[in-house]
Protein backbone atom coordinates (compact mmCIF):
# COMPACT_ATOMS: atom_id res chain seq x y z
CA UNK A 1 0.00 0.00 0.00
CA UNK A 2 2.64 2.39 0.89
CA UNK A 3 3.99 2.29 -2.42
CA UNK A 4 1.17 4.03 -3.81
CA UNK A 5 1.41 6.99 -1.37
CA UNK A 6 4.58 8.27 -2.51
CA UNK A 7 3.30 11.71 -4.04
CA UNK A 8 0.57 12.92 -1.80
CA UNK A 9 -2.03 10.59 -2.56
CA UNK A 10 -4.96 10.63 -0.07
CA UNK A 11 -4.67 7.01 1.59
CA UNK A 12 -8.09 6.34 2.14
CA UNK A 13 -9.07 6.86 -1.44
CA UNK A 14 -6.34 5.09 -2.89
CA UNK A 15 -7.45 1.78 -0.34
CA UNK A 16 -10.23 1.64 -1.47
CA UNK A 17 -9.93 1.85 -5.31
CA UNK A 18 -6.99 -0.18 -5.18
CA UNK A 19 -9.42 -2.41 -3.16
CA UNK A 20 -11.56 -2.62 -6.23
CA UNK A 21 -8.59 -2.68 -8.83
CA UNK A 22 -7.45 -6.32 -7.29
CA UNK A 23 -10.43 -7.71 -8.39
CA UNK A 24 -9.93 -6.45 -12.46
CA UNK A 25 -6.33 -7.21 -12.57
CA UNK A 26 -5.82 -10.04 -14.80
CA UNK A 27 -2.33 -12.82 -14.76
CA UNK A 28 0.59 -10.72 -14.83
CA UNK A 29 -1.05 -7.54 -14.18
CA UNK A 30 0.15 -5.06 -11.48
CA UNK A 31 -0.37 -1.64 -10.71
CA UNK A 32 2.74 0.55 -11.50
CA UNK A 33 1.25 3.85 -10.66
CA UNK A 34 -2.31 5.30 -8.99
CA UNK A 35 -3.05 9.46 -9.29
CA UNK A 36 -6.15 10.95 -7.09
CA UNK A 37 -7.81 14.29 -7.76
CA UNK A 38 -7.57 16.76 -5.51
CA UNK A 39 -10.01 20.01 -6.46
CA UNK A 40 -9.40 23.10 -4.38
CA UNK A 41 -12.16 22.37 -1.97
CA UNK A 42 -13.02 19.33 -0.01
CA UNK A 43 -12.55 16.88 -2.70
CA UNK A 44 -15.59 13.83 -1.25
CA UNK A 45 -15.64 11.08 -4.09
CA UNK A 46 -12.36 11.87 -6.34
CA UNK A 47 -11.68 10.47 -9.58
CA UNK A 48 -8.08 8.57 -9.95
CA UNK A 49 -6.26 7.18 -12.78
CA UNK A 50 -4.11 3.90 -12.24
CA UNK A 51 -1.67 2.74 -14.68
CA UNK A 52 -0.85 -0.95 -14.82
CA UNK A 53 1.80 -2.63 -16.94
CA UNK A 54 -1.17 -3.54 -19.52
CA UNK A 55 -3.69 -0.91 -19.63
CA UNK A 56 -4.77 2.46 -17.96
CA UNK A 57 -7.60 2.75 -15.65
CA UNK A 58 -9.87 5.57 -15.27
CA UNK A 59 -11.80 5.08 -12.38
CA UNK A 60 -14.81 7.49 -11.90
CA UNK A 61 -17.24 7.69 -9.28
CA UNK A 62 -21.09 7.33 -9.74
CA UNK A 63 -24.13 8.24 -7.84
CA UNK A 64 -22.84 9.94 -4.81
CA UNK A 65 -19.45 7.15 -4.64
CA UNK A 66 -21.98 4.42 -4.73
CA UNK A 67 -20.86 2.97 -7.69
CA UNK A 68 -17.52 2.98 -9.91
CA UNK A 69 -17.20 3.80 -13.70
CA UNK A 70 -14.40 2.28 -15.17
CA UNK A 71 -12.79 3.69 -18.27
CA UNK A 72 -9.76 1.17 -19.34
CA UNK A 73 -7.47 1.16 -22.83
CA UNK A 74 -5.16 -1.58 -23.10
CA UNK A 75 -1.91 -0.09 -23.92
CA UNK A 76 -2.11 -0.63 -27.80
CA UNK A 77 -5.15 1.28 -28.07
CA UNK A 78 -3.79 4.78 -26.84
CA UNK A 79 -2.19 6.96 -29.29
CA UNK A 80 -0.43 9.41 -26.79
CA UNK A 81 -1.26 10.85 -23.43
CA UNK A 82 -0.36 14.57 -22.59
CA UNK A 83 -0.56 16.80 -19.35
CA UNK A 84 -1.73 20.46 -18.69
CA UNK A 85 -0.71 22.37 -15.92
CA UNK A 86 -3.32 24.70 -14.32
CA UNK A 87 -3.30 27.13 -11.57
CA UNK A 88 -4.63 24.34 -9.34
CA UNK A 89 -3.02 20.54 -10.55
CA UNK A 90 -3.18 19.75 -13.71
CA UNK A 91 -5.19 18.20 -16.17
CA UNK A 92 -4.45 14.64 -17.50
CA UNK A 93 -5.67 13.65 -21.36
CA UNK A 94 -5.19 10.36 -22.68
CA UNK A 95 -5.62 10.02 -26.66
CA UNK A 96 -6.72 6.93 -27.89
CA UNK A 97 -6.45 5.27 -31.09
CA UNK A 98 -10.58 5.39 -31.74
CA UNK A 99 -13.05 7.38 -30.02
CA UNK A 100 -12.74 10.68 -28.08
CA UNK A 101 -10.36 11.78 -25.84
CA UNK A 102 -10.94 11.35 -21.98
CA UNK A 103 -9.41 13.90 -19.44
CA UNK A 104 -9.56 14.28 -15.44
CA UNK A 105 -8.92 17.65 -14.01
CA UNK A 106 -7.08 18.75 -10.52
CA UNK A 107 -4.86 16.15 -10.80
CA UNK A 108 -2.00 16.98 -8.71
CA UNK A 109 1.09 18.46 -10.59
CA UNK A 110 3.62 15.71 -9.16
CA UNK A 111 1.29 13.02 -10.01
CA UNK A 112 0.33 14.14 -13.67
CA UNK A 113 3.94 14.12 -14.18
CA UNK A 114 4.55 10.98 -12.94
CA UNK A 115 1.20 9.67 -14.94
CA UNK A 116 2.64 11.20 -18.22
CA UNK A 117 6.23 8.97 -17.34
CA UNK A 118 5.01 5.69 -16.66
CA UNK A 119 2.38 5.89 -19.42
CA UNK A 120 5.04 6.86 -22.15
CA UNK A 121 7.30 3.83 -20.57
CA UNK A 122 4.64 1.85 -21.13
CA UNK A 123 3.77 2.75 -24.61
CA UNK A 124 7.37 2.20 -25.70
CA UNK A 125 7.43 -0.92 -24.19
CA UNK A 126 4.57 -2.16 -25.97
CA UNK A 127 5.39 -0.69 -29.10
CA UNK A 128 8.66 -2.32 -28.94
CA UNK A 129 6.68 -5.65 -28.31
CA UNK A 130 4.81 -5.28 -31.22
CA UNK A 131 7.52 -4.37 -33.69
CA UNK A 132 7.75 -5.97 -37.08
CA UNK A 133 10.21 -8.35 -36.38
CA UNK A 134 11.15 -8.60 -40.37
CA UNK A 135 11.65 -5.19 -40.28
CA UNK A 136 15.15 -5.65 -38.12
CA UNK A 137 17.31 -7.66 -39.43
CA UNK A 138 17.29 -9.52 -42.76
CA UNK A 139 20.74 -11.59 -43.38
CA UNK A 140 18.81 -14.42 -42.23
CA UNK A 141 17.61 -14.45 -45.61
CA UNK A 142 21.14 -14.80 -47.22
CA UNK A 143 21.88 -17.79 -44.72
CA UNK A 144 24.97 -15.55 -43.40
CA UNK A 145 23.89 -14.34 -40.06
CA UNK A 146 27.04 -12.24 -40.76
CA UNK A 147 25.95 -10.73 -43.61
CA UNK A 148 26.06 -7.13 -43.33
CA UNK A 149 25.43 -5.72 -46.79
CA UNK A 150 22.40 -3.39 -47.53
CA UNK A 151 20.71 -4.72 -50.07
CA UNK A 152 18.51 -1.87 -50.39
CA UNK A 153 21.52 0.60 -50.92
CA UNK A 154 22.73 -1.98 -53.40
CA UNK A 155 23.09 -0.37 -57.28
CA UNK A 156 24.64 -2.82 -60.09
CA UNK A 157 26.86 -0.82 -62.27
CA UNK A 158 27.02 -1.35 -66.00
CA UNK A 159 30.58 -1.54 -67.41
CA UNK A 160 30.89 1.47 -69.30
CA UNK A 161 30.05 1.91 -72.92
CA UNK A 162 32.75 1.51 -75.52
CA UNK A 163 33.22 3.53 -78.77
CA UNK A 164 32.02 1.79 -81.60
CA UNK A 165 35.01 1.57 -83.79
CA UNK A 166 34.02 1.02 -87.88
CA UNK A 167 36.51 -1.40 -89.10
CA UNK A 168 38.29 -0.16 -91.90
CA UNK A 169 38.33 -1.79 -95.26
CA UNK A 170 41.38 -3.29 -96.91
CA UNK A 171 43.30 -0.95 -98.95
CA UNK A 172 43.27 -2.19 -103.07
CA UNK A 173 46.37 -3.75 -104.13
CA UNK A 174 48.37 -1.14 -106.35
CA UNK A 175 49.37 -3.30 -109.75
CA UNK A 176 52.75 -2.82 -110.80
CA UNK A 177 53.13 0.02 -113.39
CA UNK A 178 54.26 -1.38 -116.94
CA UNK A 179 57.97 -0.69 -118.25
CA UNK A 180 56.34 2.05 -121.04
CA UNK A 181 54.63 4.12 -118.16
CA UNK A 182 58.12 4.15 -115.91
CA UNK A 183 59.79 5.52 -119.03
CA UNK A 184 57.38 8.18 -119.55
CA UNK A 185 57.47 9.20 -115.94
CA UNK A 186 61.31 8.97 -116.00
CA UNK A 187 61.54 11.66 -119.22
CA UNK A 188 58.66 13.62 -117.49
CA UNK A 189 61.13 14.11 -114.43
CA UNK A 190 64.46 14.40 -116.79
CA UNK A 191 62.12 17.51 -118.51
CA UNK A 192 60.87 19.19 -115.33
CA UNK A 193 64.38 18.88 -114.12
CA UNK A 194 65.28 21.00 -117.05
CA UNK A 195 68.16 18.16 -117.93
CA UNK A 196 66.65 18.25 -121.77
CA UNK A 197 64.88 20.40 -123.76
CA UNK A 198 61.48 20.25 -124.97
CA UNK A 199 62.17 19.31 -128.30
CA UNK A 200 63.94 16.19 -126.95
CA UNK A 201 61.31 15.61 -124.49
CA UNK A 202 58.75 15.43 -127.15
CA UNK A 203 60.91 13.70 -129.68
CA UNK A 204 61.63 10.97 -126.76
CA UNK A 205 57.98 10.43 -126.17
CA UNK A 206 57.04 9.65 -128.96
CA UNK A 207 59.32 7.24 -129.62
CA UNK A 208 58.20 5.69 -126.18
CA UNK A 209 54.78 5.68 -127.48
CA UNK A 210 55.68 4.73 -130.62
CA UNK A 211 56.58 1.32 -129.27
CA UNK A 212 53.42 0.60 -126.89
């Protein structure tokens, strides 16, 4: 019991919801944390939130304290919870997943801090639990546990591109030029040379002609 009066909480109130909490706890449920509102005046028949490492509790009193309404989300319906300070305690607003948002006002400052603390624990914890379990580590696939290579970084590289290159076609064979052309080509050079005249270089070609 004492563990639950660690911030304040009124003892007599948190007997006897904890009293009624024992009987909704299911295997392997425990209370981690219980907040009681306190309003500015005589606070009679308070509503408290407890937090348990499965779900969170809202437990709100009906028909003058006779009877008990109890608000619970299992962890992995709440989206996010969130606190506002006021000028007396704060206000406590849990999110959930589907459906409307449910607050309790004059909730001690201390304890809507701690509220907001071991509600986000929780919530990590069970979105940790429900992780994708494919999603963290895939070498298994490979059949190397060691395999460390991202796969999804992975980008084959072409080998680069090489010039086309047209291949060149043989070069024609040259004949060999006939004895009566190397003669003319010989006087033509013996003229341009200016080593005979033109008379001789006509007279010469001819005869070179003569005899084709």
């Amino acid at each position: 019991m004492e563990q639950y009066l660690t911030d304040d909480q009124d003892p007599r109130t948190a007997e006897k919801v904890l009293g009624k909490l024992r009987d909704m706890l299911t295997s392997g449920e425990m209370v981690v944390y219980l907040a009681i509102q306190k309003k500015p005046a005589v606070t009679l028949i308070p509503d408290c939130i407890a937090i348990t490492n499965k779900r969170i509790i809202f437990c709100i009193p009906e028909n003058l304290g006779l009877t008990t309404n109890f608000i619970t989300f299992p962890w992995e319906d709440i989206k996010e919870v969130s606190f506002k300070e006021e000028f007396f305690g704060s206000k406590f607003i849990t999110v959930p997943q589907r459906g409307e948002n449910v607050a309790i006002d004059y909730i001690p400052k201390v304890q809507a801090r701690k509220l907001y603390q071991f509600s986000n624990e929780q919530l990590e914890k069970n979105r940790g639990l429900s992780r994708n379990p494919l999603s963290e580590d895939k070498s298994h696939l490979s059949g190397n546990s060691n395999t460390s290579d991202d796969y999804t970084s992975y980008v084959e590289i072409d080998e680069e591109e090489k010039p086309f290159i047209q291949p060149q076609s043989p070069l024609p064979m040259e004949e060999p030029e006939d004895e009566v052309t190397l003669r003319l080509k010989k006087l033509k050079t013996l003229f341009e040379k200016q080593l005979i005249t033109s008379e001789e270089y006509e007279r010469k070609k001819a005869d070179i002609l003569s005899q084709f």
